[in-house]
PDB file of N, CA and C in Angstrom:
ATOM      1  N   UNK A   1      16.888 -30.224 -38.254  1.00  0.00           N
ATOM      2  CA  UNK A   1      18.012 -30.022 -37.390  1.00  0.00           C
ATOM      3  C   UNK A   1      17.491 -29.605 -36.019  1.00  0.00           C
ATOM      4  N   UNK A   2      17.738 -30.184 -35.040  1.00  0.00           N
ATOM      5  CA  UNK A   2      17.758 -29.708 -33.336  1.00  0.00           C
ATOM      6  C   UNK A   2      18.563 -28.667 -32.954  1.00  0.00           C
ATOM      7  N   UNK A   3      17.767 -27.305 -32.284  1.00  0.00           N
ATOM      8  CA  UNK A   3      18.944 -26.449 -32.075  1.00  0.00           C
ATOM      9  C   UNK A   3      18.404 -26.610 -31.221  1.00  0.00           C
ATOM     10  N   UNK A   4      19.404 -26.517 -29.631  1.00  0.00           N
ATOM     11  CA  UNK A   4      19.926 -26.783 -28.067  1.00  0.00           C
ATOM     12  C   UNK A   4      20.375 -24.966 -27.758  1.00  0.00           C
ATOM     13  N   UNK A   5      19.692 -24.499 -26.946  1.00  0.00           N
ATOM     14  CA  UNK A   5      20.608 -23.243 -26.491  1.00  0.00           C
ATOM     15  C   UNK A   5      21.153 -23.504 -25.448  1.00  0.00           C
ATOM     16  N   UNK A   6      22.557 -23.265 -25.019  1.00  0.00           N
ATOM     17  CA  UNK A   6      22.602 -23.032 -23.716  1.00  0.00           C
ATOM     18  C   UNK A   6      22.315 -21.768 -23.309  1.00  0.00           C
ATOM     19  N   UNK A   7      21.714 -21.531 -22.050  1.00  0.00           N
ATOM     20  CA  UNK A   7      21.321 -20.748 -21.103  1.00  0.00           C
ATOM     21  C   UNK A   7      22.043 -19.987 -19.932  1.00  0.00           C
ATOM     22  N   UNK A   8      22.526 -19.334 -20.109  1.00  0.00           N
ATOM     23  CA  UNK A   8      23.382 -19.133 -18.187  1.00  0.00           C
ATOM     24  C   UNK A   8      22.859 -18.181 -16.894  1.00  0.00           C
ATOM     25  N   UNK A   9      21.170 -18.054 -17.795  1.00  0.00           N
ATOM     26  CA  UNK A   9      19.950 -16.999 -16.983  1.00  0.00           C
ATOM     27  C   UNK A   9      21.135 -15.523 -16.674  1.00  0.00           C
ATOM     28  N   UNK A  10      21.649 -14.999 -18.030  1.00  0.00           N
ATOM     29  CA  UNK A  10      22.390 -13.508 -17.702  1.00  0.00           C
ATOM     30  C   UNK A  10      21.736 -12.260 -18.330  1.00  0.00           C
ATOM     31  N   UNK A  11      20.396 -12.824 -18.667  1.00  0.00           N
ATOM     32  CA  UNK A  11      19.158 -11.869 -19.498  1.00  0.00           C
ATOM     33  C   UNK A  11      18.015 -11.780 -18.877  1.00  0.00           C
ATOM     34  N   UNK A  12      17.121 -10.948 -19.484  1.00  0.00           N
ATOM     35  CA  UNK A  12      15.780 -10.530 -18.732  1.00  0.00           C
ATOM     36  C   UNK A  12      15.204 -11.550 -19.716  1.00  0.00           C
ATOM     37  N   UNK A  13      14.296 -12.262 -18.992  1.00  0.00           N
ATOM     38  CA  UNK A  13      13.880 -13.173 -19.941  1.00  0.00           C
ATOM     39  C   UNK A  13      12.742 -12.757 -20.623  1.00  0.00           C
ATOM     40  N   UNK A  14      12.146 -11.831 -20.381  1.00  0.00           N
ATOM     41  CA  UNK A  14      11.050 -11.160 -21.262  1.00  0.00           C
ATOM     42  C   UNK A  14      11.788 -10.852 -22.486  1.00  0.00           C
ATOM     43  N   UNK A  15      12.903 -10.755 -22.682  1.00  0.00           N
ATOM     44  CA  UNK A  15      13.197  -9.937 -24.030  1.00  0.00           C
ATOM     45  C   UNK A  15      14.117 -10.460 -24.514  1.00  0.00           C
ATOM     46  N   UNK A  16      14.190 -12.382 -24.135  1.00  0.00           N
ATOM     47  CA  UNK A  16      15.406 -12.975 -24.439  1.00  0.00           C
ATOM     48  C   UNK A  16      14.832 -14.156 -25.900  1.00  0.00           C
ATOM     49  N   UNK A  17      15.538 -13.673 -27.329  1.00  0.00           N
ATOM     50  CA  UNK A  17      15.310 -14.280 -28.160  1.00  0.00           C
ATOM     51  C   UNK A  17      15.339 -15.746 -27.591  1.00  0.00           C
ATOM     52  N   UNK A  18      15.798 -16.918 -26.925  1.00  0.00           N
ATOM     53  CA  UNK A  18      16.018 -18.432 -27.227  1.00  0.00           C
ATOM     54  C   UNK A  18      14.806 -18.455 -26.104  1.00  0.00           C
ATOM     55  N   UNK A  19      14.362 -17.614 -25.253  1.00  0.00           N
ATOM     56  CA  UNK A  19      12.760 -18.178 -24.494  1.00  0.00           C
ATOM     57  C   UNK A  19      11.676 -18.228 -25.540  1.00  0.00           C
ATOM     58  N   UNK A  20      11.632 -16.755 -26.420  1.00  0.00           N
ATOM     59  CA  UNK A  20      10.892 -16.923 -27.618  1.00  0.00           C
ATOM     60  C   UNK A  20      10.533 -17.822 -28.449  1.00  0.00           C
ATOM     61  N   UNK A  21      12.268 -18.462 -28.752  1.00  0.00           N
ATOM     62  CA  UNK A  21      11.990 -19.899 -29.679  1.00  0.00           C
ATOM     63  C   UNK A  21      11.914 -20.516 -29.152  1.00  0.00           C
ATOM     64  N   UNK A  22      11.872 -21.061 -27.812  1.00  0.00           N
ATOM     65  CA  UNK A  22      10.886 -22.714 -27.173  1.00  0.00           C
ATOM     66  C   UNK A  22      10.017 -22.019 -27.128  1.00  0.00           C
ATOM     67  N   UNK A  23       9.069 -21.344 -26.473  1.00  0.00           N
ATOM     68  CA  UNK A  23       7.617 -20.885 -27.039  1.00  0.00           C
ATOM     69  C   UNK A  23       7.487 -21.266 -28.151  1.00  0.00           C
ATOM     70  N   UNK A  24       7.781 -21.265 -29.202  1.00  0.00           N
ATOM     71  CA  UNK A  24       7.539 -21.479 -30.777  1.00  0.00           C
ATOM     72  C   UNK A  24       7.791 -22.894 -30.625  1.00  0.00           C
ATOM     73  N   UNK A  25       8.168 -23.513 -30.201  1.00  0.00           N
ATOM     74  CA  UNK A  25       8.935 -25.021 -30.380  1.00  0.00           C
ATOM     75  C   UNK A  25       9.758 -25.041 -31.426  1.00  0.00           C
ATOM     76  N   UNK A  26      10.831 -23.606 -31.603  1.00  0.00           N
ATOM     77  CA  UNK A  26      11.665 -24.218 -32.483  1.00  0.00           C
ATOM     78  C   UNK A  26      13.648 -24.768 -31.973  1.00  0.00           C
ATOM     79  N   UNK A  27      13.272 -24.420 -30.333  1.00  0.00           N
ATOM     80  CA  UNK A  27      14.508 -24.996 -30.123  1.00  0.00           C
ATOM     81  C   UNK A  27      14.596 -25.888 -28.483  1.00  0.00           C
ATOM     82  N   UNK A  28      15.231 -26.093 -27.674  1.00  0.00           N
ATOM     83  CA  UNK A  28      15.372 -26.508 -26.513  1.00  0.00           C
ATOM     84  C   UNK A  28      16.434 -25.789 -25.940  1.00  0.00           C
ATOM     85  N   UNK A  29      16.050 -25.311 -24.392  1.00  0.00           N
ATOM     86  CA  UNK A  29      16.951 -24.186 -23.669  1.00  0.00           C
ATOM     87  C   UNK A  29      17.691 -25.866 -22.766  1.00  0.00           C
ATOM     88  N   UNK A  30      18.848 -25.705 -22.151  1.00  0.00           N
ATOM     89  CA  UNK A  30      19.346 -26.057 -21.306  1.00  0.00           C
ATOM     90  C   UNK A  30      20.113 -25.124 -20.700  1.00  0.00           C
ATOM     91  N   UNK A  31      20.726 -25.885 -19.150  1.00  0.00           N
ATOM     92  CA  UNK A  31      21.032 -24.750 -18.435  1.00  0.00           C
ATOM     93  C   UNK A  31      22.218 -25.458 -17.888  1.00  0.00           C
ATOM     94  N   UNK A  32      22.556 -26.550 -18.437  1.00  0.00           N
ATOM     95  CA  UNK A  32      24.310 -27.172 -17.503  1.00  0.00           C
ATOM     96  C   UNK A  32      25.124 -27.789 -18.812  1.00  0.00           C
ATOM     97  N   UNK A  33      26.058 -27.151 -18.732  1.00  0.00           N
ATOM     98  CA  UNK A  33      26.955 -27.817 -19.857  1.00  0.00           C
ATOM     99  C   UNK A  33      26.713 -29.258 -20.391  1.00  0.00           C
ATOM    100  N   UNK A  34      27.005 -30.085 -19.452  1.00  0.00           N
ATOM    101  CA  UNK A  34      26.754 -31.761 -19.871  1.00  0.00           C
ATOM    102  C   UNK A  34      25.483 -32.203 -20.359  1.00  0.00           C
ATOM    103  N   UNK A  35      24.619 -31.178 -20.742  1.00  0.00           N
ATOM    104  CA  UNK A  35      23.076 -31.584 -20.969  1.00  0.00           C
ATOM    105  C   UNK A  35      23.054 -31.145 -22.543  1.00  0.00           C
ATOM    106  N   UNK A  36      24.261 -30.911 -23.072  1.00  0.00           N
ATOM    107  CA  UNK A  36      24.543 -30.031 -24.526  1.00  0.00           C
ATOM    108  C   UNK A  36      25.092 -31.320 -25.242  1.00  0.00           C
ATOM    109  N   UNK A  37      24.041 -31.955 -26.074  1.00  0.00           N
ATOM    110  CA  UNK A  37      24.707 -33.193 -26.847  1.00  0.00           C
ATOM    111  C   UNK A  37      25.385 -33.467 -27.177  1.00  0.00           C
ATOM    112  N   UNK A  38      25.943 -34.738 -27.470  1.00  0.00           N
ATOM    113  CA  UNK A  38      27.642 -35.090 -28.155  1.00  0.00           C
ATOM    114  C   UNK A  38      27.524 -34.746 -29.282  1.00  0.00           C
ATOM    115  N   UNK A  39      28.391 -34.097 -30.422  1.00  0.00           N
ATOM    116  CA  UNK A  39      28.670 -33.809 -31.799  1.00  0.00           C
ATOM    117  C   UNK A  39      28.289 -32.803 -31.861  1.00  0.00           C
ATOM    118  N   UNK A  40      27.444 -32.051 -31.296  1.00  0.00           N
ATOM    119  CA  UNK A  40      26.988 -30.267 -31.375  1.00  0.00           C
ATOM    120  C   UNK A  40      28.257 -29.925 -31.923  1.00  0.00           C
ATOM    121  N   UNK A  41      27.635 -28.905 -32.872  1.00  0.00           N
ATOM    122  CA  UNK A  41      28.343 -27.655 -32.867  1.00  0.00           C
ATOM    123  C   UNK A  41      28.184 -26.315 -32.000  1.00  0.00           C
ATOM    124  N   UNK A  42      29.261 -25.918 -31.683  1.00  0.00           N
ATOM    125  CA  UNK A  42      28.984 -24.784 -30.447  1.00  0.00           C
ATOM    126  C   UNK A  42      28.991 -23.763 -31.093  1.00  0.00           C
ATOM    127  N   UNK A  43      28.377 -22.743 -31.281  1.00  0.00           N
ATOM    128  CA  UNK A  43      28.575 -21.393 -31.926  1.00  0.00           C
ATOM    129  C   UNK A  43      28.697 -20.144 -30.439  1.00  0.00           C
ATOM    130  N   UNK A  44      29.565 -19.471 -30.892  1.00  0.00           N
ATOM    131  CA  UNK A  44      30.540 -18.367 -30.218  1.00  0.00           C
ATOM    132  C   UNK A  44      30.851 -17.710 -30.945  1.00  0.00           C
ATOM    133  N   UNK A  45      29.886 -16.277 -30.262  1.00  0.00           N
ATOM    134  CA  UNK A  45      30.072 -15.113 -31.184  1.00  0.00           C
ATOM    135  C   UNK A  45      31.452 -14.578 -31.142  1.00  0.00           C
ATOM    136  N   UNK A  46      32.247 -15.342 -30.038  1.00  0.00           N
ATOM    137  CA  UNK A  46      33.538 -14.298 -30.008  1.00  0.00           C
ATOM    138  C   UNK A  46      34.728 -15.177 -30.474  1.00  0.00           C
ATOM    139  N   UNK A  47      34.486 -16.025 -31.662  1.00  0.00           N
ATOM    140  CA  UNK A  47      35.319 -17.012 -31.536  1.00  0.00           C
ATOM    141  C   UNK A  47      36.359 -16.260 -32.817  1.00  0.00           C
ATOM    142  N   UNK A  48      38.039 -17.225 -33.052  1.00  0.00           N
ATOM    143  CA  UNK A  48      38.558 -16.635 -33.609  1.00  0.00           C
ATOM    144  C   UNK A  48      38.095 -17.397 -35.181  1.00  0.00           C
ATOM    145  N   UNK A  49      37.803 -18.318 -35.068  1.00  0.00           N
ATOM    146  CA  UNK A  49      37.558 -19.476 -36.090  1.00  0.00           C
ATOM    147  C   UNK A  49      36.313 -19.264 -37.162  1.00  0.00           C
ATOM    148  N   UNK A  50      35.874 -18.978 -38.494  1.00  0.00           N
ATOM    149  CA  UNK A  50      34.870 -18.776 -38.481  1.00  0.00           C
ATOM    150  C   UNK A  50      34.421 -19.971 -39.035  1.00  0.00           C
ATOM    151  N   UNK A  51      32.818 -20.767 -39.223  1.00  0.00           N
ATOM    152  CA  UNK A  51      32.348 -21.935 -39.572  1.00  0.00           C
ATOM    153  C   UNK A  51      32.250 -21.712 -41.240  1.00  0.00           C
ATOM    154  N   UNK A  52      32.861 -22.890 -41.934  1.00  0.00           N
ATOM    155  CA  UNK A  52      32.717 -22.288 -42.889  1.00  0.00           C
ATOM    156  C   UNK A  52      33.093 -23.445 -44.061  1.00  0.00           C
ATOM    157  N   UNK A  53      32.841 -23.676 -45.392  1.00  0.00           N
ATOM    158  CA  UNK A  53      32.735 -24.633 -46.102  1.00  0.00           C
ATOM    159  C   UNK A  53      34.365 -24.560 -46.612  1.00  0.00           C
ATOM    160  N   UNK A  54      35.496 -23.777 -46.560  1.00  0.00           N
ATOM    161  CA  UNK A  54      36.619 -23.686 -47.509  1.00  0.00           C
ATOM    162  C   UNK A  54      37.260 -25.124 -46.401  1.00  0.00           C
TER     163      UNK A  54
END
């Protein structure tokens, strides 16, 4: 699976988990909405919806 972060540079990046994981190569940062693939799922910690198999 490809995980995509978006980015909106609102962290210190020394201590920002998704710089960590491209270092690792386990994900890709972007930084403009339209660069976030078609069919993604978006995860939002503040969402009302939760993801879920029912």
């Amino acid at each position: 699976m490809k995980v995509t972060v978006f980015h909106a540079n609102e962290c210190d990046k020394r201590k920002c988990t998704a710089f960590k994981m491209e270092k690792q190569g386990k994900c890709k940062i972007v930084y403009k909405i339209h660069q976030i693939p078609r069919g993604a799922v978006v995860l939002n910690p503040f969402s009302e919806k939760a993801v879920s198999y029912e």
